[in-house]
Each structure stands twice: as structure tokens, then as C-alpha cells.
Protein backbone atom coordinates (compact mmCIF):
# COMPACT_ATOMS: atom_id res chain seq x y z
CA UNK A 1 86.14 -22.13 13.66
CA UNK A 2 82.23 -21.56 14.57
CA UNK A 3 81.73 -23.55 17.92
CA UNK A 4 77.76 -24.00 18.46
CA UNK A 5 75.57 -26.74 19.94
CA UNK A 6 72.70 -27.75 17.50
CA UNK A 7 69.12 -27.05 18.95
CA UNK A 8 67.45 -29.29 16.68
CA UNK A 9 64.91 -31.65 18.89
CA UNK A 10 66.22 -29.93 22.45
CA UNK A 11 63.00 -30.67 24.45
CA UNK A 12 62.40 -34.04 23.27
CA UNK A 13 66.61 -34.67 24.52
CA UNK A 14 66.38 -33.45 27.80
CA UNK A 15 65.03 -37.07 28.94
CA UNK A 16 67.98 -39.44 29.74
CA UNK A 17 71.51 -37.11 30.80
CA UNK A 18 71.21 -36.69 34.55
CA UNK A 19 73.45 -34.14 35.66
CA UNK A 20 76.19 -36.43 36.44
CA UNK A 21 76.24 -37.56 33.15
CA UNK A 22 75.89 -34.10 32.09
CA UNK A 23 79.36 -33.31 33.87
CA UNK A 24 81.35 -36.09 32.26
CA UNK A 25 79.85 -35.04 29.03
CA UNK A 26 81.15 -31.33 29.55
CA UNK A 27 84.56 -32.38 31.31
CA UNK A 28 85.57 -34.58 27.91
CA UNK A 29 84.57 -31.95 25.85
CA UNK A 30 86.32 -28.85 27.46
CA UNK A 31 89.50 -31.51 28.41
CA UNK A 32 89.89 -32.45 24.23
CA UNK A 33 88.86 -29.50 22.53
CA UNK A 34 88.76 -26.60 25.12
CA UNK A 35 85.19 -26.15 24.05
CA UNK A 36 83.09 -25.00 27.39
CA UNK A 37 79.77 -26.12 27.46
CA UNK A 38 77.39 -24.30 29.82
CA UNK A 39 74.41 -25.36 31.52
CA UNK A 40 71.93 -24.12 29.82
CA UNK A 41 73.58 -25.29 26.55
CA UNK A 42 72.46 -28.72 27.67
CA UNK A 43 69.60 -29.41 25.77
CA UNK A 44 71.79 -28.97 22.77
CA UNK A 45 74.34 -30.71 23.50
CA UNK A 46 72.01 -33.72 24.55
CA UNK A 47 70.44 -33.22 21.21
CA UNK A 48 73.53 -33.51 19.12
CA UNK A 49 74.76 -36.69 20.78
CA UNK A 50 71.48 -38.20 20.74
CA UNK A 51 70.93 -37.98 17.08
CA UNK A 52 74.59 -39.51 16.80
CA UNK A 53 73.83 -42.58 19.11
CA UNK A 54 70.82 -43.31 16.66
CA UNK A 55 72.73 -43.41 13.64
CA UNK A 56 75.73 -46.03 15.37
CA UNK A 57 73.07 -48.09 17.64
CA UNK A 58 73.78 -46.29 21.39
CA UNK A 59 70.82 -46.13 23.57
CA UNK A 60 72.73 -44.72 26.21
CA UNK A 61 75.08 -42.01 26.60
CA UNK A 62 77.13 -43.30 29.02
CA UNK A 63 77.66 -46.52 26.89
CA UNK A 64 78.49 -44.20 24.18
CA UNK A 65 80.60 -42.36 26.26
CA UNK A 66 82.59 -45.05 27.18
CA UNK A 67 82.58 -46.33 23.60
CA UNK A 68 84.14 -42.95 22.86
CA UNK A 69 86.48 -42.52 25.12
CA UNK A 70 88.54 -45.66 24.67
CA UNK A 71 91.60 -45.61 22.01
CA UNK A 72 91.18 -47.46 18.72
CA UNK A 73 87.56 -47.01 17.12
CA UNK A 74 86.68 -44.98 19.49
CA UNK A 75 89.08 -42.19 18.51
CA UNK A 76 87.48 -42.57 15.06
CA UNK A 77 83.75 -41.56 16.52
CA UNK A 78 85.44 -38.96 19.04
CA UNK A 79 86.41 -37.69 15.34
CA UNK A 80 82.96 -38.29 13.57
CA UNK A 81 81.32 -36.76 16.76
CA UNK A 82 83.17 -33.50 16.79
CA UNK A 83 82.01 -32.68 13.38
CA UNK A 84 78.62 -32.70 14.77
CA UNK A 85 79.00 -30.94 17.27
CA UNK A 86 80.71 -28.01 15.45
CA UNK A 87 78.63 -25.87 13.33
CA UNK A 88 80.74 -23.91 10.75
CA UNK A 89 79.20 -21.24 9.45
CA UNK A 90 81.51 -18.05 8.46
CA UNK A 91 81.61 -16.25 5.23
CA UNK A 92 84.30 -14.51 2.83
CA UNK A 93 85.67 -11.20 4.30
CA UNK A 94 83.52 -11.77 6.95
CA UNK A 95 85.24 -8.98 9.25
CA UNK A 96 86.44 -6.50 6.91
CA UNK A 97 88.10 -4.01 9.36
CA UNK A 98 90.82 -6.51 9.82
CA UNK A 99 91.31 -6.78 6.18
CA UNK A 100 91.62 -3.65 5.66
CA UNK A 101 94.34 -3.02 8.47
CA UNK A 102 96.49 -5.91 6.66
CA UNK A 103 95.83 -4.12 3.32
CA UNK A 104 96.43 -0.66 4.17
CA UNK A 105 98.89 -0.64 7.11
CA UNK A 106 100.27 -3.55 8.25
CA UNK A 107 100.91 -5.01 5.05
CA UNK A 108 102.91 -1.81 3.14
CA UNK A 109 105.27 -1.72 6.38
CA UNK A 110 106.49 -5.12 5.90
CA UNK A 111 107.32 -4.84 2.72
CA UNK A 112 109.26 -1.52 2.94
CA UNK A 113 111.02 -3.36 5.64
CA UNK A 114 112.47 -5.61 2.55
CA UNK A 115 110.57 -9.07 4.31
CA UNK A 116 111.46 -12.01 1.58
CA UNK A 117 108.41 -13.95 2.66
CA UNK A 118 104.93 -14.13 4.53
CA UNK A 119 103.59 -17.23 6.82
CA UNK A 120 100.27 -16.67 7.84
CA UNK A 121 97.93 -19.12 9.63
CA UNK A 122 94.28 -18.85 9.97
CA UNK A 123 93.24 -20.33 13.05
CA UNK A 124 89.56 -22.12 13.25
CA UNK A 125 89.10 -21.99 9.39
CA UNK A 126 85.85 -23.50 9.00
CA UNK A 127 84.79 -24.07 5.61
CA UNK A 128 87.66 -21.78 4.39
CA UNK A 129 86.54 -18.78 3.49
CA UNK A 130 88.49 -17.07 6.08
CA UNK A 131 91.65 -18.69 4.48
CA UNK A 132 90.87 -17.88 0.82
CA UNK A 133 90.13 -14.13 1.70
CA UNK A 134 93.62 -14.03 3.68
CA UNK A 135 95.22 -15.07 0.34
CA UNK A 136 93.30 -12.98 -1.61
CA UNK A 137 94.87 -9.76 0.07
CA UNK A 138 98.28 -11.02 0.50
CA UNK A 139 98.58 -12.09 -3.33
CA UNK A 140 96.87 -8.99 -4.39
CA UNK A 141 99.27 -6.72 -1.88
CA UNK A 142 102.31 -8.63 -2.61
CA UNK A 143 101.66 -7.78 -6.67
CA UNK A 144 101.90 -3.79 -6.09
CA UNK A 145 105.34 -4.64 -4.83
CA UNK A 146 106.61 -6.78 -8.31
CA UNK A 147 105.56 -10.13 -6.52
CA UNK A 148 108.67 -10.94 -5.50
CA UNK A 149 107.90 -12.12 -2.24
CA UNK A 150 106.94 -15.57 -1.33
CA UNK A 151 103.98 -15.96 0.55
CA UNK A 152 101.69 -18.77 2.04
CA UNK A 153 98.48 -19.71 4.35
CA UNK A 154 98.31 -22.74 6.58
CA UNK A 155 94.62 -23.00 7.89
CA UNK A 156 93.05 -25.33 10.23
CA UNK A 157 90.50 -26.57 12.10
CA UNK A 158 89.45 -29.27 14.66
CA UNK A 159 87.02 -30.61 12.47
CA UNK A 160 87.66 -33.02 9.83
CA UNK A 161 85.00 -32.08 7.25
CA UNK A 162 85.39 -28.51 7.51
CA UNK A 163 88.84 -29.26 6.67
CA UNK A 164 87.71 -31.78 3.64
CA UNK A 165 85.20 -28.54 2.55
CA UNK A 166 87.31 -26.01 2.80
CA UNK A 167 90.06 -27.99 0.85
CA UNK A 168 87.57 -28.98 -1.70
CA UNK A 169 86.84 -24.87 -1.77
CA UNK A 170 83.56 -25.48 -4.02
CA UNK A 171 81.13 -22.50 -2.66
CA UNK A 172 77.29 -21.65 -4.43
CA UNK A 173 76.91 -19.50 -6.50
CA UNK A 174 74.72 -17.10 -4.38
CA UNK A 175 77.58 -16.37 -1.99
CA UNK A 176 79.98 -14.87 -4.27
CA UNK A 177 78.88 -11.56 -3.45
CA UNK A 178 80.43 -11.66 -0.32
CA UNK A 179 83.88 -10.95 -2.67
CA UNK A 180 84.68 -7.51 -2.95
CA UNK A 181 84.49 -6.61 -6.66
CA UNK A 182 87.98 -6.09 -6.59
CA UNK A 183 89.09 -9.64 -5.49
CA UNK A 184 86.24 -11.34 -7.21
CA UNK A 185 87.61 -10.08 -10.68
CA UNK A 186 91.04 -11.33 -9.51
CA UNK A 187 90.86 -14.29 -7.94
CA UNK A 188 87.70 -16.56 -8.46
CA UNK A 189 86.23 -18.64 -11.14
CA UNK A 190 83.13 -20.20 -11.77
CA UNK A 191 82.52 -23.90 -11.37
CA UNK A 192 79.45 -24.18 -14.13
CA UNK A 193 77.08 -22.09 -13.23
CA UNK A 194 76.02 -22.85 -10.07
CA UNK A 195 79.39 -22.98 -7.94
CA UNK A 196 82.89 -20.53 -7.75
CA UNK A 197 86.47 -21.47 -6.56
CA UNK A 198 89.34 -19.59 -5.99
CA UNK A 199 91.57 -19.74 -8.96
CA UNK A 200 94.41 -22.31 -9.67
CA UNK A 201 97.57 -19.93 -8.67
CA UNK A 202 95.67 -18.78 -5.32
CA UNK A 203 94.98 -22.46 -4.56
CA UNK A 204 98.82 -23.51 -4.30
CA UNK A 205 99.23 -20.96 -1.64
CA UNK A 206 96.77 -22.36 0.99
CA UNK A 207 97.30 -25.24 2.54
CA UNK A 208 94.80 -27.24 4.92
CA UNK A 209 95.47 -29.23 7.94
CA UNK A 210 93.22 -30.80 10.73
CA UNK A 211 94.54 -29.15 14.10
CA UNK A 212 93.04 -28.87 17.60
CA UNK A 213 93.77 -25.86 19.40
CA UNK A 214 95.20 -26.65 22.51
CA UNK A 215 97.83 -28.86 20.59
CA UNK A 216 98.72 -25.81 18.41
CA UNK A 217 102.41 -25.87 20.15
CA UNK A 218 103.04 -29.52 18.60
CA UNK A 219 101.85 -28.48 15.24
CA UNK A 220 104.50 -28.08 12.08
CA UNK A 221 103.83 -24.81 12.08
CA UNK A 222 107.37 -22.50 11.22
CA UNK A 223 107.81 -18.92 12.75
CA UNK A 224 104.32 -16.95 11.89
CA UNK A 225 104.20 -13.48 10.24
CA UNK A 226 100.70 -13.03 10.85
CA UNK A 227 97.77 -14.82 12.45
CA UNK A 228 93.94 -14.54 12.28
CA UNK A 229 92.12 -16.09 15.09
CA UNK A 230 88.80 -14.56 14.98
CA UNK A 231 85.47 -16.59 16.29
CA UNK A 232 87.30 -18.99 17.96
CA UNK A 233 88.56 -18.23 21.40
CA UNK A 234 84.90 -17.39 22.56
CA UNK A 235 84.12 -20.99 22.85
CA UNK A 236 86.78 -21.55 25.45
CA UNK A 237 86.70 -20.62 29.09
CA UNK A 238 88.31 -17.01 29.63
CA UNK A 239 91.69 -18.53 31.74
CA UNK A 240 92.19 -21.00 28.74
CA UNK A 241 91.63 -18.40 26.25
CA UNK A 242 94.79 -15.95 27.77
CA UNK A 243 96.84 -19.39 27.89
CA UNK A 244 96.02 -19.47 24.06
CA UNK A 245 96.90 -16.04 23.25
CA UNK A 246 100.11 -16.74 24.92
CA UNK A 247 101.01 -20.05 23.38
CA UNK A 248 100.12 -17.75 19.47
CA UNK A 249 102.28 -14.95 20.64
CA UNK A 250 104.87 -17.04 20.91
CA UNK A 251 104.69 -18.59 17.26
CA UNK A 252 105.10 -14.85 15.85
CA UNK A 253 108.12 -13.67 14.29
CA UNK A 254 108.96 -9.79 14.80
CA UNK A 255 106.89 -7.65 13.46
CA UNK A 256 104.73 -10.01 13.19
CA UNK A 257 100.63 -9.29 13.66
CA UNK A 258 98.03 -11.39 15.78
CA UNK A 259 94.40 -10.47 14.78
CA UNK A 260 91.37 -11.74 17.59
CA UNK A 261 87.74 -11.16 17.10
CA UNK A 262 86.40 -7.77 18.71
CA UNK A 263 85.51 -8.77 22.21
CA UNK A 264 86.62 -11.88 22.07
CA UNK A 265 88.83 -11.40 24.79
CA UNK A 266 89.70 -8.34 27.36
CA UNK A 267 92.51 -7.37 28.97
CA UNK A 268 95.18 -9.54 27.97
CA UNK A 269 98.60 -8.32 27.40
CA UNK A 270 101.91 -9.63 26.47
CA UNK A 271 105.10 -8.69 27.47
CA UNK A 272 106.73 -8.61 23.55
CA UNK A 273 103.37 -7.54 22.03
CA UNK A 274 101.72 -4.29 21.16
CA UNK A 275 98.22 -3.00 20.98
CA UNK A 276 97.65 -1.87 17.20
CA UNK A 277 95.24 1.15 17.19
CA UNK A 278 93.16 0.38 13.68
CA UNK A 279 89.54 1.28 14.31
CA UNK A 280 87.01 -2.14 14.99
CA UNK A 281 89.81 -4.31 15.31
CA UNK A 282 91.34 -6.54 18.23
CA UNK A 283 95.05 -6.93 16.76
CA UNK A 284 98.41 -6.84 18.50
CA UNK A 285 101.90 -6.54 16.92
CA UNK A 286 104.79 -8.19 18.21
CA UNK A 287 108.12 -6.07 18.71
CA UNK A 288 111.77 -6.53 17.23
């Protein structure tokens, strides 16, 4: 999941949120998706809402946020409002270091352990790329070893269409490059000529499901063997991103890895994980 503010119009939305406002604003927003919102960010965030209260009739945001904050149809624009807040920009393989340590380490030892199947969840999957390029080395790492093991990706995000697009998994053209040559042989096909998708076989191994974050505990997610939670925990405040860590750690099964963003977060620790030493990578490795 990419978290950003839109800029689009800031100057002209500065008029109208008092600081008060402002607060309320930033409090719902951090209380339902852990997403922190800093001052200077206001103009965006002023900007987004704005150009949602046009399209539904608000001239006010605290009418809107009222409107928003009640149960019913309001929990249908919370939804609608989200989306527009979110900006979801990521792209296939997009941090290859962490590929590579599934590929060439992490991967081979969990097989010559005899595992009989992989779980992995990628967390904050935007339009799913992320997702596709998981499956893409798991199916093409699980074939060296006969294919006999069963493997499969849950990915999510808070945002309702980034879930619908990365379900729909239609991507340009233009962007296929971002495929090594390797995988792109393997495991895409072209939609006419303007579009790609991953191929049929890869697409029953990924599922897609809308889920928020902070109510990752109370999703139907079984015992993970690996997780990738990469541009995602720098939108939330530094306490609630070791909570977060925690609440993952706990969802692993042993042996099981946990890959964060570079610099995402700094010294956290947990008591049953490891540090994995794999050059440009933030990954962790939970015990037996």
C-alpha cells in the first residue's frame, strides 16, 4: 500500500479547515486507518476532501465529517473517501533485493526442510503488482523442486479499488518491462496488444481481499510462511508501527520470514525473531 495525500489544488484548499477542524480530520484518519497525517500535509489533505465534497454536494467539512462518521451510508463514503485519499502507485519487482533473498536463500532452505506448503501474504498490495511478483518466484522456485508443494498468496489492501485493480490484474503494455526476462517468458500474457496479465495457472494462486491494517488480527488469515510488508508501515506513527510488527510476528509459522521496507522502521526486535543478514534488505526470520 502507497499512502500519499494528493497536492492537486493545495493553495486554493487551504481556505475553510481551521485547525480544529484540522485535528478531527487527522484524529479519524490515524484512529481508522493508522494513517498519520502531519501538519504540513494539510493542504493536501484539505485538497483531497474538498474535491470529494464537490462531487456528493458538501460545502463544509465538518458537515461532511459528520456525514462520514455516522454508520449506514456513511460507512459507504468513509469507503469511497479512502480510495481518494490513497495513492497507489508501486510497480512489479519493485525491490528486487528482497526477491532475490526469497529466491536464493530463504526459499531453497524451506524446501530442503521437506515444507508441504507455502502461505504468503502481501501486506498493502496496491494495484497488485507486489502480489503477482511474489507468485511469480514462489511458482517458479517451487518447479526446480518437482512442484510438489502447494503454495498460495493472500494480498490486501485498505482500499477497495486497488483491491478491484489488482484483482482485475490488467496492466499497459509499457510496464511489462519491469518483469525480469525470466518471469516475463514464464508467467505473463498479452491482453491484445496494448495490455499483459499474469497467466491463468498463476492467477488461481493469488487471492485478493480488502483488509485494514490495524484489524489484521481479525482477518482469516491461517499461520503465515512468509510476509512482505514493504511501503506500508511508513505511513503510520513509529509506536503504532512496532505494535504492527508485533501483531505480523505473531501470524508467522517457524521458519517463517517477515520482509519490511529498508528504513521503514529501526530498532525493533522480537523476542522469537531473527535479523536475516541479506544485503539491502529489512527481513527477520522467526525461530523453531
Amino acid at each position: 500500500m502507497a499512502v500519499a495525500l494528493n497536492p492537486h489544488d493545495s493553495a486554493l484548499a487551504l481556505a475553510g479547515m481551521d485547525e480544529a477542524v484540522f485535528a478531527r480530520w487527522v484524529a479519524l484518519l490515524e484512529r481508522r486507518t493508522g494513517v498519520v497525517v502531519a501538519p504540513q500535509r494539510k493542504p493536501f489533505l484539505v485538497s483531497a476532501v474538498r474535491a470529494r465534497m464537490r462531487e456528493v454536494g458538501y460545502g463544509n467539512f465538518m458537515q461532511y465529517f459528520e456525514h462520514i462518521s455516522a454508520p449506514g451510508a456513511g460507512a459507504v463514503e468513509w469507503a469511497t473517501l479512502v480510495d481518494r485519499l490513497t495513492v497507489h502507485e508501486t510497480r512489479f519487482f519493485r525491490h528486487m533485493p528482497s526477491f532475490d533473498l526469497i529466491r536464493e536463500r530463504w526459499l531453497p532452505e524451506r524446501l530442503g526442510n521437506g515444507i508441504g506448503a507455502l502461505h504468503a501474504w502481501s501486506v498493502g498490495c496496491a494495484s497488485g503488482e507486489e502480489a503477482w511478483s511474489l507468485a511469480m518466484v514462489l511458482h517458479h522456485g517451487l518447479l526446480g523442486h518437482g512442484g510438489k508443494v502447494h503454495f498460495g498468496v493472500t494480498a490486501s489492501d485498505v482500499s477497495s479499488a486497488a483491491v478491484a485493480t489488482a484483482r482485475a490484474a490488467i496492466y499497459p503494455r509499457g510496464r511489462i518491462e519491469e518483469v525480469p526476462a525470466l518471469y516475463r517468458a514464464k508467467y505473463v500474457e498479452m491482453r491484445g496488444e496494448e495490455a499483459f496479465t499474469p497467466i491463468a495457472s498463476l492467477r488461481k494462486r493469488v487471492a485478493f481481499a480488502r483488509v485494514n491494517l490495524l484489524q489484521a488480527a481479525a482477518a482469516p488469515l491461517q499461520r503465515l510462511n512468509l510476509i512482505f510488508c514493504q511501503n506500508v508501515l511508513m505511513y503510520f506513527a513509529r509506536e503504532r508501527r512496532r505494535e504492527l510488527l508485533d501483531g505480523l510476528a505473531g501470524l508467522l509459522e517457524p521458519q517463517g520470514l517477515l520482509l519490511i521496507g529498508p528504513g521503514e522502521v529501526t530498532s525493533w526486535s522480537h523476542p522469537a525473531l531473527t535479523r536475516v543478514a541479506w544485503q539491502g534488505t529489512l527481513a527477520y526470520q522467526r525461530r523453531d
